[in-house]
Protein backbone atom coordinates (compact mmCIF):
# COMPACT_ATOMS: atom_id res chain seq x y z
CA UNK A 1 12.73 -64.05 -74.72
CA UNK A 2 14.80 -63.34 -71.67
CA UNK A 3 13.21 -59.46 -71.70
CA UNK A 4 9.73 -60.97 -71.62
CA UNK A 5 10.61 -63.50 -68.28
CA UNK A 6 12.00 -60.61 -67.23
CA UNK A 7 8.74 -58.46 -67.67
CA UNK A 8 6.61 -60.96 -66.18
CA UNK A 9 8.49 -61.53 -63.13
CA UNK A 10 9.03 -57.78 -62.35
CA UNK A 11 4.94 -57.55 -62.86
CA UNK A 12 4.79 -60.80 -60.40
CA UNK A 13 6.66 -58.58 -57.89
CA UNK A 14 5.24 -55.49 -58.38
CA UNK A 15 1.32 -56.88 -58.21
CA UNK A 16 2.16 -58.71 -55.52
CA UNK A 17 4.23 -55.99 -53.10
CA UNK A 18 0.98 -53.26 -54.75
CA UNK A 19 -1.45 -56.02 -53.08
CA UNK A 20 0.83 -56.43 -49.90
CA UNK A 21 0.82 -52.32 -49.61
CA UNK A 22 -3.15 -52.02 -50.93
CA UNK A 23 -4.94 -55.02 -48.76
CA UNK A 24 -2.46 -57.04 -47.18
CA UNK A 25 -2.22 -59.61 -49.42
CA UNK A 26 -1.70 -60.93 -53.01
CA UNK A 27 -3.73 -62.07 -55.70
CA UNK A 28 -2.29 -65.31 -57.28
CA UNK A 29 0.29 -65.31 -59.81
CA UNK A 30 -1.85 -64.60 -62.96
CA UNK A 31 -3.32 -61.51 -61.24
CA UNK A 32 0.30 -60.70 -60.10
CA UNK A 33 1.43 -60.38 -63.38
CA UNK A 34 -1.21 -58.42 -65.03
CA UNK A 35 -1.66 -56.03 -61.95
CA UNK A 36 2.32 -55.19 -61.90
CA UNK A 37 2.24 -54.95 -65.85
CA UNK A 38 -0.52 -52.38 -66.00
CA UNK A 39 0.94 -50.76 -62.81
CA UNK A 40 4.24 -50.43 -65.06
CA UNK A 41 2.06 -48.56 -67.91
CA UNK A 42 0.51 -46.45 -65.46
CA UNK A 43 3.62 -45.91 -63.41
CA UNK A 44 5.95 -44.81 -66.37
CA UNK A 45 3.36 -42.23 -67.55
CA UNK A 46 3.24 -40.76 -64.06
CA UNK A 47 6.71 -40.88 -64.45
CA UNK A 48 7.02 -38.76 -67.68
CA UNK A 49 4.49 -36.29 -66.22
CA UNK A 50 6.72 -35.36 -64.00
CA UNK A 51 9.41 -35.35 -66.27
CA UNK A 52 11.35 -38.13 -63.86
CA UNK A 53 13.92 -40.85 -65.82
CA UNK A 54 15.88 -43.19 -64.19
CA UNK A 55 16.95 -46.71 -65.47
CA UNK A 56 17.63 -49.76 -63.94
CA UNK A 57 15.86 -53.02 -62.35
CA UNK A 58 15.19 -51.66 -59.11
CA UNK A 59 13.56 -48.38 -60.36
CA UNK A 60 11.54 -50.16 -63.22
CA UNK A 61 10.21 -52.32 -59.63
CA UNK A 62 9.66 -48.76 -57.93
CA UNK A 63 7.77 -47.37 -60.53
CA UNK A 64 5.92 -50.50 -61.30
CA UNK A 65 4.75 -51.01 -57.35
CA UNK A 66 3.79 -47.26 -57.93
CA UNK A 67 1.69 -47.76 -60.97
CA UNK A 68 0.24 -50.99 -59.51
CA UNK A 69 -0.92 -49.13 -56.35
CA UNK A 70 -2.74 -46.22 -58.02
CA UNK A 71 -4.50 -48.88 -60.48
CA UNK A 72 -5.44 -50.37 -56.89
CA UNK A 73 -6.27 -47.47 -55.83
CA UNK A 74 -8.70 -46.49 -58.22
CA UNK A 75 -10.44 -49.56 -58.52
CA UNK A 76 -11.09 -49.62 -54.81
CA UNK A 77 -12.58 -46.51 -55.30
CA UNK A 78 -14.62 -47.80 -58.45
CA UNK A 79 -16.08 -50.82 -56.47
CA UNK A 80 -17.20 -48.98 -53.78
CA UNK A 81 -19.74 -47.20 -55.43
């Protein structure tokens, strides 16, 4: 149980710095959450394509933000068309 609060609060953070970084501003908690979480996915396969392993809080935040951004990213790019 702790592991999963622990999860959702690291996706809270990293959605939320991804939207501060992407458009200068958040997107509510919900959309917090499920932006960081899928930024995590995204960011720990860039991760392993490029062969890079670290552990800890602070770099599962890192590569979260970093996940969170390209998923940002690319769906700024989608809407635009």
């Amino acid at each position: 149980m702790l592991n999963f609060l622990l999860y959702l609060a690291i996706g809270a953070v990293a959605g939320w710095l991804a939207g501060q970084i992407m458009k200068g501003g958040g997107f509510g908690l919900l959309w917090n959450i499920i932006i960081g979480i899928i930024g995590g996915f995204i960011g720990g396969w860039l991760m392993s394509l490029l062969h890079i392993q670290k552990a800890g809080l602070l770099w599962e935040l890192i590569v979260a933000v970093i996940g969170a951004v390209v998923l940002l990213f690319v769906v700024s790019l989608i809407k635009k068309k």
